[in-house]
N, C-alpha and C. Protein backbone atom coordinates (compact mmCIF):
# COMPACT_ATOMS: atom_id res chain seq x y z
N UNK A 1 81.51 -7.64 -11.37
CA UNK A 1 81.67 -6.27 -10.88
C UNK A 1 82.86 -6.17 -9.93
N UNK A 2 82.61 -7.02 -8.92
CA UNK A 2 83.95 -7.36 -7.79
C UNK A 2 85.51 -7.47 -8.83
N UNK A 3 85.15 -8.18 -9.89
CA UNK A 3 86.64 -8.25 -10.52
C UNK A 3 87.34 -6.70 -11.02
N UNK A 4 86.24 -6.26 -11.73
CA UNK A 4 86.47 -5.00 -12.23
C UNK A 4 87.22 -3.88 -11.74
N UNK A 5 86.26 -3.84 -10.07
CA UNK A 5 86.65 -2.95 -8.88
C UNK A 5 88.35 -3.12 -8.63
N UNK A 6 88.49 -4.49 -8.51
CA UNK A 6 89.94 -4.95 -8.17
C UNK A 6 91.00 -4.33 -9.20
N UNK A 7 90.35 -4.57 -10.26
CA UNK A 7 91.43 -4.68 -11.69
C UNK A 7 91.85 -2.87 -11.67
N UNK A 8 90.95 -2.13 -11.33
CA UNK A 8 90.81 -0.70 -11.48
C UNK A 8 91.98 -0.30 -10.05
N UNK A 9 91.11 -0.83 -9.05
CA UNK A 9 92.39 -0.49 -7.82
C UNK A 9 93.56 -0.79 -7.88
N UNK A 10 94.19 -2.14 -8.55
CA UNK A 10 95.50 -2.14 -8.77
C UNK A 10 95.84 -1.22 -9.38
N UNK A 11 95.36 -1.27 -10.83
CA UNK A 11 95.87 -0.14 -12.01
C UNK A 11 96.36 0.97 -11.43
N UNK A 12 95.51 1.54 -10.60
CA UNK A 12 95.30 3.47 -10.34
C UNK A 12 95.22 3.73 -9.04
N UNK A 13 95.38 2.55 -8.26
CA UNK A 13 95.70 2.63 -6.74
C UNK A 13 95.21 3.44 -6.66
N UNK A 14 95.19 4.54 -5.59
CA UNK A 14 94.17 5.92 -5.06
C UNK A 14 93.72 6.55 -5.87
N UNK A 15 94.14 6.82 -7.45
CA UNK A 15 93.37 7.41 -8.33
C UNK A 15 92.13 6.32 -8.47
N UNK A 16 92.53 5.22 -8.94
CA UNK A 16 91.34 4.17 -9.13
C UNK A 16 90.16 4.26 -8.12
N UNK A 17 90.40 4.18 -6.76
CA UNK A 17 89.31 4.63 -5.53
C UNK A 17 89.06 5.73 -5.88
N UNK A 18 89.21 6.97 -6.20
CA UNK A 18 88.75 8.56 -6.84
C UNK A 18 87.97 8.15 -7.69
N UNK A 19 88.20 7.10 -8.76
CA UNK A 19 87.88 7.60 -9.67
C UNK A 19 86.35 6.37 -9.64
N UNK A 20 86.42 5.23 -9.02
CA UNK A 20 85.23 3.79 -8.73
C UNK A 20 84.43 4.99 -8.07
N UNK A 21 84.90 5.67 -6.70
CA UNK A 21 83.66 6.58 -5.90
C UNK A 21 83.21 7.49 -6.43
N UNK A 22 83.78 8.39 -7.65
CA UNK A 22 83.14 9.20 -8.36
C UNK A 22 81.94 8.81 -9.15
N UNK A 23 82.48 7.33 -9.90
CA UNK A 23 81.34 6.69 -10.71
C UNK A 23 80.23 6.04 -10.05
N UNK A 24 80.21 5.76 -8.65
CA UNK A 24 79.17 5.03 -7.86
C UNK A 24 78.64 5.94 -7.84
N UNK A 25 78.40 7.40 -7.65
CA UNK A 25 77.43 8.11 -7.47
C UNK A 25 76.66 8.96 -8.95
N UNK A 26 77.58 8.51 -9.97
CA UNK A 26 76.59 8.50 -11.31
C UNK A 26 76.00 7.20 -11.86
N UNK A 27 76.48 6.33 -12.14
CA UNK A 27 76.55 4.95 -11.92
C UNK A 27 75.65 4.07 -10.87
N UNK A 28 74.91 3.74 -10.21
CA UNK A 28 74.53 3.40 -8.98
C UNK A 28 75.35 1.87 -8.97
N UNK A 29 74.72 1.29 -9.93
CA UNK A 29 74.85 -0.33 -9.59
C UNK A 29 77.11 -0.63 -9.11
N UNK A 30 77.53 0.49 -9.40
CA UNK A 30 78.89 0.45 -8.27
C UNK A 30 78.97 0.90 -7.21
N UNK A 31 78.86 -0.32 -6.48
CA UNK A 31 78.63 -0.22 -4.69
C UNK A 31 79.69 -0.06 -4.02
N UNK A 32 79.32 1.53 -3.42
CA UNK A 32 80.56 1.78 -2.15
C UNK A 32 81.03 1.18 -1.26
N UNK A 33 79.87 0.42 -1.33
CA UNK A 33 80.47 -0.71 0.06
C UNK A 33 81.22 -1.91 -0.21
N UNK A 34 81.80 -2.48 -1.39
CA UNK A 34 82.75 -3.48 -2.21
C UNK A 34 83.90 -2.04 -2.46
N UNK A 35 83.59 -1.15 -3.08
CA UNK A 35 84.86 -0.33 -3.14
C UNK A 35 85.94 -0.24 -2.37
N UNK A 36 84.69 0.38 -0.66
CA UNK A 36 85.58 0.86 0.23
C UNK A 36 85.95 -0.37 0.82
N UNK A 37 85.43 -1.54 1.13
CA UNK A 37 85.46 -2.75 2.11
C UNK A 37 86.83 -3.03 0.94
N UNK A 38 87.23 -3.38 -0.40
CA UNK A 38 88.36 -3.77 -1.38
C UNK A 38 89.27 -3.27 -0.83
N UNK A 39 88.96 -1.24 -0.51
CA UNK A 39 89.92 -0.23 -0.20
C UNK A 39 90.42 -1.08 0.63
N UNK A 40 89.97 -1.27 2.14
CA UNK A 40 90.64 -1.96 3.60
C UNK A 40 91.28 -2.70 3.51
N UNK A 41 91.15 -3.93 2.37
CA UNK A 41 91.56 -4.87 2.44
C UNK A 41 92.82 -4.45 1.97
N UNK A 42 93.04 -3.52 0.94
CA UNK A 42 94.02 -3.29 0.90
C UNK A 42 95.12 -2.31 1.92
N UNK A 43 94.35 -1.86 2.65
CA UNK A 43 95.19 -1.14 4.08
C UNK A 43 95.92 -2.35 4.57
N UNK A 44 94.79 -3.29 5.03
CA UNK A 44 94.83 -4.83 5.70
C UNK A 44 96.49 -4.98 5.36
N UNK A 45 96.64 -5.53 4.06
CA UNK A 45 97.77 -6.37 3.14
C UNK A 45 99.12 -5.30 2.95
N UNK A 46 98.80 -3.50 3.73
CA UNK A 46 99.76 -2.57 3.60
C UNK A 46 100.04 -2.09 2.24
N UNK A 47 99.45 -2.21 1.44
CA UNK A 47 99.09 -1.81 -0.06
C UNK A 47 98.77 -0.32 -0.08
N UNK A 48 97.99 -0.13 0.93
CA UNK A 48 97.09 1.62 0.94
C UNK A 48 97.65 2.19 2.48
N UNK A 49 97.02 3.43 2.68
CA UNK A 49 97.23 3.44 3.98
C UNK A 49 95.94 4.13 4.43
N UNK A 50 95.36 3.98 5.38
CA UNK A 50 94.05 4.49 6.01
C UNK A 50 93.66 5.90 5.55
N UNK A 51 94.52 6.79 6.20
CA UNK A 51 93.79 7.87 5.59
C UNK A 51 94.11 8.60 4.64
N UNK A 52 94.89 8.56 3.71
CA UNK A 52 94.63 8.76 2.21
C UNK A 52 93.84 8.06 0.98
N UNK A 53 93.03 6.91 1.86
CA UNK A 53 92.23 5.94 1.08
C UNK A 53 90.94 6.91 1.48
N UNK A 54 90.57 6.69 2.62
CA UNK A 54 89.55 7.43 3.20
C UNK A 54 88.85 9.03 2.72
N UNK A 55 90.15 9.89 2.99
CA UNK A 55 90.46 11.14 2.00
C UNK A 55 90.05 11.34 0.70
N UNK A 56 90.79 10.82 -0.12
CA UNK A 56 90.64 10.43 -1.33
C UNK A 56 89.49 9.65 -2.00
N UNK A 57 89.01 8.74 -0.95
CA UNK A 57 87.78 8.04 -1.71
C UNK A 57 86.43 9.38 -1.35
N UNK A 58 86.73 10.16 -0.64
CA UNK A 58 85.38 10.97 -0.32
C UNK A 58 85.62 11.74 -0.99
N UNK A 59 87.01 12.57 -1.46
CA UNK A 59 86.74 13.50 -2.28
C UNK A 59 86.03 13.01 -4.23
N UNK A 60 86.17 11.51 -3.81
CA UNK A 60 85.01 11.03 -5.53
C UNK A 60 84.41 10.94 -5.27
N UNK A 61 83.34 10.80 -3.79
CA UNK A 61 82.14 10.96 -3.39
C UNK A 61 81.92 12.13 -3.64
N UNK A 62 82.59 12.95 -3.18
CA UNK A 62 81.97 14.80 -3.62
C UNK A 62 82.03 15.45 -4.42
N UNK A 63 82.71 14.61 -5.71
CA UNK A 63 82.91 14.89 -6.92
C UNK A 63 81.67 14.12 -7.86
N UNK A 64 81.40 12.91 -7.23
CA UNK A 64 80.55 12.50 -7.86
C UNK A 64 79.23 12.94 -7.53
N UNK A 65 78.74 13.13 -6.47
CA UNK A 65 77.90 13.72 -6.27
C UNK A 65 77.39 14.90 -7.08
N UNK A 66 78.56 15.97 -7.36
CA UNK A 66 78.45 17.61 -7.71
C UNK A 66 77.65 17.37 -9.35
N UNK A 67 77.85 16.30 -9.56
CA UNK A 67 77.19 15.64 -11.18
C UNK A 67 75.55 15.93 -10.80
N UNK A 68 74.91 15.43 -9.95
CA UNK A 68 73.66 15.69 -9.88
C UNK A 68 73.19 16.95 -9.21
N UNK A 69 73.85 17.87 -8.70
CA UNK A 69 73.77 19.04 -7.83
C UNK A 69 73.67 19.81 -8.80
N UNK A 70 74.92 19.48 -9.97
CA UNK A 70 74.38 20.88 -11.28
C UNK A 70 73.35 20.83 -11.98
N UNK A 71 72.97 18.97 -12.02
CA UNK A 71 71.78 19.30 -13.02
C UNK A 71 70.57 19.49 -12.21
N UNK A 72 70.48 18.94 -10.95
CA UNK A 72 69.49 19.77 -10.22
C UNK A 72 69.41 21.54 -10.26
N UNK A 73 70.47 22.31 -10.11
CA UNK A 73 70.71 23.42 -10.51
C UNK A 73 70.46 24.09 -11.66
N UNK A 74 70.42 23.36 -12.76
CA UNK A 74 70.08 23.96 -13.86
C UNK A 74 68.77 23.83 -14.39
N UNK A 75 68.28 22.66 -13.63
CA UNK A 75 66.88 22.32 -13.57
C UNK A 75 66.19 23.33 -13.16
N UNK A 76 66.19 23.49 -11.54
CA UNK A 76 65.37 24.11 -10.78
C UNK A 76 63.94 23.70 -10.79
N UNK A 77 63.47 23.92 -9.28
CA UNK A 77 62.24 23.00 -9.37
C UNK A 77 61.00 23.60 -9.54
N UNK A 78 61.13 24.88 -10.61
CA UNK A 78 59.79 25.28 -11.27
C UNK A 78 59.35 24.62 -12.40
N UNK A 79 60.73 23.98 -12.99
CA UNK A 79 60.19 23.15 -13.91
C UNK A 79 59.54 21.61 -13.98
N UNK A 80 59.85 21.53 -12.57
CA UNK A 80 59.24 20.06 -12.23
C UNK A 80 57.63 20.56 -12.42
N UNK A 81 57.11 21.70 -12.33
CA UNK A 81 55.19 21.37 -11.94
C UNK A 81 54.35 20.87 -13.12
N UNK A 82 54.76 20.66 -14.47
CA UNK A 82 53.92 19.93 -15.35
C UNK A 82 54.07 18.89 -15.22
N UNK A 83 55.14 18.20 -15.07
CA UNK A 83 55.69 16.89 -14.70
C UNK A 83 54.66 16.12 -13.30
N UNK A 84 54.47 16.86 -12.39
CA UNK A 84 54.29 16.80 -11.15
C UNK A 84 52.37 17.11 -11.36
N UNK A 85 51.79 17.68 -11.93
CA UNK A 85 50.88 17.79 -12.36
C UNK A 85 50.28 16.64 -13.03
N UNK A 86 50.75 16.09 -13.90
CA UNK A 86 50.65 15.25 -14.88
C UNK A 86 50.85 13.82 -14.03
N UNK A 87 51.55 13.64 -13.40
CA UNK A 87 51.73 12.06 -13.07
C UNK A 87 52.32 12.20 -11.26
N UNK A 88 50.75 13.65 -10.81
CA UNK A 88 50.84 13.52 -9.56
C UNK A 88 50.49 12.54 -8.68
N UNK A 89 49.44 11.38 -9.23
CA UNK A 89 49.07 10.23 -8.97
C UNK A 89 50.07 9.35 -8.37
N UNK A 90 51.03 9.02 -9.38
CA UNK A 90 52.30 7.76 -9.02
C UNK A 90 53.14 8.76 -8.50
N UNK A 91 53.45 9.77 -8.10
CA UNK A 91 54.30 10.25 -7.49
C UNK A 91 53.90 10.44 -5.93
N UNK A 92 52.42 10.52 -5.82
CA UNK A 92 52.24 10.68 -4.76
C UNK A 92 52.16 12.32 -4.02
N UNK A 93 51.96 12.97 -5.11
CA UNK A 93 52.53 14.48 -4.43
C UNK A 93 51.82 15.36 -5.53
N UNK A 94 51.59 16.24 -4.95
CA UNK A 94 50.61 17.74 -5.55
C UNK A 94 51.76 18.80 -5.21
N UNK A 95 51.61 19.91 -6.09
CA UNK A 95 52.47 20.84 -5.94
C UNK A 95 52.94 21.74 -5.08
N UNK A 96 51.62 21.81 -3.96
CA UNK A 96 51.51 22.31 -2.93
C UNK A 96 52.57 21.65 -1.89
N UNK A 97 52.76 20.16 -2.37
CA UNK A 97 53.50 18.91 -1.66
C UNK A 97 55.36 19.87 -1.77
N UNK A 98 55.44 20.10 -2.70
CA UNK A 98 56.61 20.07 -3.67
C UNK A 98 57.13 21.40 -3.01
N UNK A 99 56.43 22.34 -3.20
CA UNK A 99 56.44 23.60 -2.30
C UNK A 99 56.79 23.48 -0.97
N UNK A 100 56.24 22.64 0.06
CA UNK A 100 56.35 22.52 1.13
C UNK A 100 57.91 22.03 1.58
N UNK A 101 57.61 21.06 -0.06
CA UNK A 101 58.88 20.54 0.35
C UNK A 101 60.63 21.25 0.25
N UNK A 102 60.29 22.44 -0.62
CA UNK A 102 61.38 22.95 -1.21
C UNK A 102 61.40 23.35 0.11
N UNK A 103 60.48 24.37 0.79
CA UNK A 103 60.98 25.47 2.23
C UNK A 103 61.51 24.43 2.95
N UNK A 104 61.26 23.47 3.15
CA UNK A 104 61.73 22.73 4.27
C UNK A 104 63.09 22.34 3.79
N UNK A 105 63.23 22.15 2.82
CA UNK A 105 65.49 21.91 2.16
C UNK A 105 65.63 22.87 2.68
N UNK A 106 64.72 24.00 1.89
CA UNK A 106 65.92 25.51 2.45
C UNK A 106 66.33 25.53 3.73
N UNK A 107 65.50 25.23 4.72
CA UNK A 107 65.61 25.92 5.99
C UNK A 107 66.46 24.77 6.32
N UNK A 108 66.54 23.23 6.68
CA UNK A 108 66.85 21.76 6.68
C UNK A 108 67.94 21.54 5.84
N UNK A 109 68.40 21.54 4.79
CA UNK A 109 69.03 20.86 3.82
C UNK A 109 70.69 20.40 4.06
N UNK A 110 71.05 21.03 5.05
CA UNK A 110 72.20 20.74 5.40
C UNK A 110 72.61 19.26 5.86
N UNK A 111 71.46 19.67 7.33
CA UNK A 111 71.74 17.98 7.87
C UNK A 111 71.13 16.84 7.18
N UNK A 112 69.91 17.24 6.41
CA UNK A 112 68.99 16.34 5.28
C UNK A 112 70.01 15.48 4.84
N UNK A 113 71.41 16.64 4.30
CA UNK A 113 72.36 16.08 2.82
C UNK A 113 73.25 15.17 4.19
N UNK A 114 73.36 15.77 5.17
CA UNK A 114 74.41 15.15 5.80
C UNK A 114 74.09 13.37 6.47
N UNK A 115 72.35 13.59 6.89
CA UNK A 115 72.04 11.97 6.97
C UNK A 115 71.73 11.00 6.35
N UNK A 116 71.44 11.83 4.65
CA UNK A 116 71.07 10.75 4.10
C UNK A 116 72.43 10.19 3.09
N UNK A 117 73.69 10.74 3.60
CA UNK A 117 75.04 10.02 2.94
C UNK A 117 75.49 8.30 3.97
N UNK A 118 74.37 7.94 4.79
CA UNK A 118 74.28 6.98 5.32
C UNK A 118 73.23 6.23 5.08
N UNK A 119 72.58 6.24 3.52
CA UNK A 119 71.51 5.73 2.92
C UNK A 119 71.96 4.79 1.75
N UNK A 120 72.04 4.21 1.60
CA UNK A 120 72.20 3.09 0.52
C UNK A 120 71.64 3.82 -0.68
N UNK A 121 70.27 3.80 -0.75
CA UNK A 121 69.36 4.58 -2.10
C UNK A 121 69.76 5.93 -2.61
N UNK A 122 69.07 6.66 -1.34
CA UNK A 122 69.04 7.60 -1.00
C UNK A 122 70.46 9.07 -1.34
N UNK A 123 71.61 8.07 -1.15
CA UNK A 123 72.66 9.22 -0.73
C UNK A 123 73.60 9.97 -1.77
N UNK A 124 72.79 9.64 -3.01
CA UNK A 124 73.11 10.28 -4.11
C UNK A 124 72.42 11.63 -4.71
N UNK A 125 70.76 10.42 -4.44
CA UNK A 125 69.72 11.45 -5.32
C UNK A 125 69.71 12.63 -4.83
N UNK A 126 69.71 12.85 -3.28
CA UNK A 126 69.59 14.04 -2.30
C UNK A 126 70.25 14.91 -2.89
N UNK A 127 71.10 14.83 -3.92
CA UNK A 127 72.10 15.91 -4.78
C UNK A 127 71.35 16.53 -5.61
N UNK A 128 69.89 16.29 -5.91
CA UNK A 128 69.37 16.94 -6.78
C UNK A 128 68.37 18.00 -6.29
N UNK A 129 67.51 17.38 -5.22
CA UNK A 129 67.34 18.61 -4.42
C UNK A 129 68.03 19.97 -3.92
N UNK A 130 69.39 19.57 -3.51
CA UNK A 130 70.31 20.80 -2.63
C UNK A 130 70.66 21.40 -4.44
N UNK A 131 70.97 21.15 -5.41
CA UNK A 131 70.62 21.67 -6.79
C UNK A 131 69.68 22.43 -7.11
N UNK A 132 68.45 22.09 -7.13
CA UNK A 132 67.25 23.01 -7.38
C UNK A 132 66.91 23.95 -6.45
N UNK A 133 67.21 23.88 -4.98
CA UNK A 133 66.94 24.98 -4.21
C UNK A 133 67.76 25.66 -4.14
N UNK A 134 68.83 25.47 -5.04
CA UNK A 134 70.40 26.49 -4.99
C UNK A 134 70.94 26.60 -3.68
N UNK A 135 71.08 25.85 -3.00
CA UNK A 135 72.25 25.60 -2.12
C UNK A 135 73.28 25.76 -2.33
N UNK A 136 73.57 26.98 -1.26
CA UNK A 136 74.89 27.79 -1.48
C UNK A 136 76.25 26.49 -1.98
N UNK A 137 77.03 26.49 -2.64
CA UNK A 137 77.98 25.17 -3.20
C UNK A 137 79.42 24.82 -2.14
N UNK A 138 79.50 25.63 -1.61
CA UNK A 138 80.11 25.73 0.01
C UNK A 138 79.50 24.70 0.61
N UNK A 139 78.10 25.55 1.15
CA UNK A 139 77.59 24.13 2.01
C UNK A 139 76.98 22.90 1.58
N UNK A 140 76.85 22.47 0.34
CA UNK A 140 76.96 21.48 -0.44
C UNK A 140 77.66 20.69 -0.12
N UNK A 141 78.94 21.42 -0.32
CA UNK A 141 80.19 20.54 -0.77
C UNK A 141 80.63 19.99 1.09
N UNK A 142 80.68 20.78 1.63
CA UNK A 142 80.90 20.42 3.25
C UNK A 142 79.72 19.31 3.47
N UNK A 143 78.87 19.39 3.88
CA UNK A 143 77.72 18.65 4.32
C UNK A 143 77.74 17.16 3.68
N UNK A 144 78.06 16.94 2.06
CA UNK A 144 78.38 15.94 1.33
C UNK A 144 79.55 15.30 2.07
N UNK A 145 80.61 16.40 1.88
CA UNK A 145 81.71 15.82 2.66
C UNK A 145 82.02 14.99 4.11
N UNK A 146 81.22 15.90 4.44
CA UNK A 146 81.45 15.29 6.19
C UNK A 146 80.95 13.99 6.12
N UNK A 147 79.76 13.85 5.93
CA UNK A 147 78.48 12.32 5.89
C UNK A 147 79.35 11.72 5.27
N UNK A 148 79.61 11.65 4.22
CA UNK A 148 80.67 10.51 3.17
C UNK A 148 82.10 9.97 4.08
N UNK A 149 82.75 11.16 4.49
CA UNK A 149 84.26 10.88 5.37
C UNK A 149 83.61 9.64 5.94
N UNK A 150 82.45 9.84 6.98
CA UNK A 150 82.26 8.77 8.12
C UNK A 150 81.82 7.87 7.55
N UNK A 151 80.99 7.50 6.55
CA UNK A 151 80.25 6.19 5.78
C UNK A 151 81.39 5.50 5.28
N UNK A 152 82.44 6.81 4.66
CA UNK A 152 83.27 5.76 3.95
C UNK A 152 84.78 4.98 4.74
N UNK A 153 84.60 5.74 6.00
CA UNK A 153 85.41 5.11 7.06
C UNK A 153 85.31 3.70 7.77
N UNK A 154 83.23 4.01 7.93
CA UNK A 154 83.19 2.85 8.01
C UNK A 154 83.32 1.42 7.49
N UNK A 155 83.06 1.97 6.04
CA UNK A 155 83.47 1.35 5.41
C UNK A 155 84.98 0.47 5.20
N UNK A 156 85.60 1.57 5.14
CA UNK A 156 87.23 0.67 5.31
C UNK A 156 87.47 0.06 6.48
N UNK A 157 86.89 0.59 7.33
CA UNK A 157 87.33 -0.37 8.78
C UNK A 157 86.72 -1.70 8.62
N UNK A 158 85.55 -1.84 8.19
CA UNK A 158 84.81 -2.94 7.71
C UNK A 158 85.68 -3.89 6.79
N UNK A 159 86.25 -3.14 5.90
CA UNK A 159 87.36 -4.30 4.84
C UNK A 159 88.53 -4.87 5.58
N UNK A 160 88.85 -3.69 6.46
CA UNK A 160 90.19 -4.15 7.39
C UNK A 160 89.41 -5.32 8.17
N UNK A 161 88.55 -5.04 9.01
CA UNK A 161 88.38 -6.09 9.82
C UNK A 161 88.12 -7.97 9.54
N UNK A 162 86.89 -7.50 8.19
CA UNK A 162 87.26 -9.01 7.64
C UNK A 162 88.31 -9.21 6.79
N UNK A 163 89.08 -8.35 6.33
CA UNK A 163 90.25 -8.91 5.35
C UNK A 163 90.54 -10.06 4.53
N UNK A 164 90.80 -11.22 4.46
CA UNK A 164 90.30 -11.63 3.42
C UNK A 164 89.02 -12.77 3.43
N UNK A 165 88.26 -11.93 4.53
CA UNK A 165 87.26 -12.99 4.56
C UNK A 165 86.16 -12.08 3.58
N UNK A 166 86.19 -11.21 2.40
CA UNK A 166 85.61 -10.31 2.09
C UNK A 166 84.50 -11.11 1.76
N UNK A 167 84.06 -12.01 1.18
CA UNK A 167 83.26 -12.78 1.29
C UNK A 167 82.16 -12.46 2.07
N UNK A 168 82.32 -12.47 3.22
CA UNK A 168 81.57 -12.54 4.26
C UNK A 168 80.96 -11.14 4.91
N UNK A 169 81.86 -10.39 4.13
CA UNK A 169 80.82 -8.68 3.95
C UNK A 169 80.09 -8.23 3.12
N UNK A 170 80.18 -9.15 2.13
CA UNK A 170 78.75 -9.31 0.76
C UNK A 170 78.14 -9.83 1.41
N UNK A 171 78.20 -11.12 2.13
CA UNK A 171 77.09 -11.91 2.82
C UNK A 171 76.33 -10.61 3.36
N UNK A 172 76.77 -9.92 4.36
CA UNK A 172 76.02 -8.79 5.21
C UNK A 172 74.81 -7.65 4.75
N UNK A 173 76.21 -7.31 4.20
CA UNK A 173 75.42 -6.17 3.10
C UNK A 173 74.84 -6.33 2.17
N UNK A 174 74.37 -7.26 1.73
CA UNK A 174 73.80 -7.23 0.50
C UNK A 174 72.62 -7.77 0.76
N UNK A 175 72.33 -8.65 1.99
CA UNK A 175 70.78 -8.57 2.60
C UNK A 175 70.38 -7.64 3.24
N UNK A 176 70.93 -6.76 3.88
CA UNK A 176 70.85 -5.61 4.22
C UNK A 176 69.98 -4.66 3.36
N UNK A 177 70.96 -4.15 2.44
CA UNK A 177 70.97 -3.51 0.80
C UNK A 177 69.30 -4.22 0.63
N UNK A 178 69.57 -5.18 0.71
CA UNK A 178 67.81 -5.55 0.10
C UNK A 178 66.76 -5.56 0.46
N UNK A 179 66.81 -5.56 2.06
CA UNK A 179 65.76 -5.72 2.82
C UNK A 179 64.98 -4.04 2.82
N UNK A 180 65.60 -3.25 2.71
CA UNK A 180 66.17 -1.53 2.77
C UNK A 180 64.99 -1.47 1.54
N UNK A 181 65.87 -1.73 0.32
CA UNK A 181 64.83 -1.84 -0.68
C UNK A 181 63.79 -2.29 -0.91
N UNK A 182 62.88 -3.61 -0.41
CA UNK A 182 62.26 -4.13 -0.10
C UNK A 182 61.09 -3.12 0.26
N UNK A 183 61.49 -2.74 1.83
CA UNK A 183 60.37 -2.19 2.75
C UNK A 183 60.30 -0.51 1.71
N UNK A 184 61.40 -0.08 1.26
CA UNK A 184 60.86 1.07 0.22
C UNK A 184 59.64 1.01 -0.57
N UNK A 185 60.11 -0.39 -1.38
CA UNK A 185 59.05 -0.42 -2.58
C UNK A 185 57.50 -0.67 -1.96
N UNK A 186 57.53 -1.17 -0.84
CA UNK A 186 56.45 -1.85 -0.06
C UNK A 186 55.72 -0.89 0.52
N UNK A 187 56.40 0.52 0.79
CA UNK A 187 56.05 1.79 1.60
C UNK A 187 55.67 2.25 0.41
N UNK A 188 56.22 2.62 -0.68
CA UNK A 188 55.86 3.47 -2.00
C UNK A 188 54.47 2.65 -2.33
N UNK A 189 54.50 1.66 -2.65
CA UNK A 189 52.85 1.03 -3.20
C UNK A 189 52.02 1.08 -2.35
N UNK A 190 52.33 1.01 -0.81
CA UNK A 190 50.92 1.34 -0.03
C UNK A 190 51.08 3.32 -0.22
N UNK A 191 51.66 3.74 0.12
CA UNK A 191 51.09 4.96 -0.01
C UNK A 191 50.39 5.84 -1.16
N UNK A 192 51.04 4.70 -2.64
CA UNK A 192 50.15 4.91 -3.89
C UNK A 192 48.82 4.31 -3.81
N UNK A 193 48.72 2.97 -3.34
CA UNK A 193 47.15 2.55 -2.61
C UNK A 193 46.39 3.55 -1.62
N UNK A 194 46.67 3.99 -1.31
CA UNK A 194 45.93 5.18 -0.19
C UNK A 194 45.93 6.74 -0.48
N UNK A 195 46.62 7.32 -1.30
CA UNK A 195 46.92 8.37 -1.58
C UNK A 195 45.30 8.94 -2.30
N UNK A 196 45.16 9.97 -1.62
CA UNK A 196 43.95 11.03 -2.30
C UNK A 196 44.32 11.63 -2.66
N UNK A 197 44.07 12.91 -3.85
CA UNK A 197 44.63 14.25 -3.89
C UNK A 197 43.26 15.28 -3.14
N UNK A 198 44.26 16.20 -2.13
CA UNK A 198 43.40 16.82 -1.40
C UNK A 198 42.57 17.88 -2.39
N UNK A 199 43.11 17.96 -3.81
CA UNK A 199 41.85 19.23 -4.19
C UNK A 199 40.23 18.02 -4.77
């Protein structure tokens, strides 16, 4: 995957970063954090320059993102309740759940979209919600934006700093990345172990 990322950034230089961050957010298993940490390295070596890497890699974050915002949108989440009915068990949630949950995007959904672009799992799917509750595409697109600028900043500062010890920022992140996942799956099965439905 690491080779790939590389082979693409030479090719298409800042298009290539547009175009790796667009696909990480349809795509999952292409990790922003090898993208952007590659990006630095190439600031590092004077190849890129900070903030047109930065720039540019968020606007394929918010491009990639807008992929799940429409089909959340075209979805809409009246059509989730047979679904949600049917296999309210493993989901953990009754419709009443689902309801609660939509008012609370509406009123919430801004900063929702804006903290969870500092989620590993998380900072994609959240595009499908602000979709189904029709979130104005203005504040979509801002709220996506902002959270991503800073994740993916950190990100490059992160590549600059180890430079070519990149090595040693997979070491980090990627137990990180797992431990994250870990305590998810571990939270999802106890709360499927305990879960009643209140009717």
């Amino acid at each position: 995957m690491t080779a790939f990322i590389l082979d693409l950034i030479a090719a298409g230089g800042y298009f290539g970063i547009f175009l790796l961050m667009a696909l990480e957010n349809v795509v999952p298993p292409i990790p922003s954090e090898v993208i952007m940490g590659l990006g630095g390295m190439a600031v590092a070596r004077g190849d890129m320059a900070l903030v047109p890497l930065v720039l540019i890699a968020t606007a394929g974050t918010t491009a990639g993102n807008c992929f799940w915002y429409v089909i959340g949108r075209r979805l809409g989440y009246h059509r989730l309740r047979p679904f949600v009915d049917r296999h309210g068990r493993w989901l953990t949630l009754e419709w009443s759940d689902v309801e609660r949950l939509h008012r609370f995007f509406e009123r919430n959904g801004g900063w929702v979209i804006f903290v969870f672009r500092f989620m590993p799992t998380f900072r994609t799917m959240i595009s499908l919600p602000a979709g189904m509750t029709r979130m104005p595409v203005w504040r979509f697109l801002a709220w996506t934006y902002a959270g991503s600028l800073i994740w993916n900043t950190v990100l490059a500062w992160a590549g600059i700093w180890f430079g070519s010890r990149f090595d040693r920022l997979q070491d980090y992140v990627g137990p990180v990345v797992i431990a994250i996942s870990v305590a998810m799956v571990v939270a999802y099965l106890w709360r499927v172990a305990t879960w009643r439905p209140r009717g």
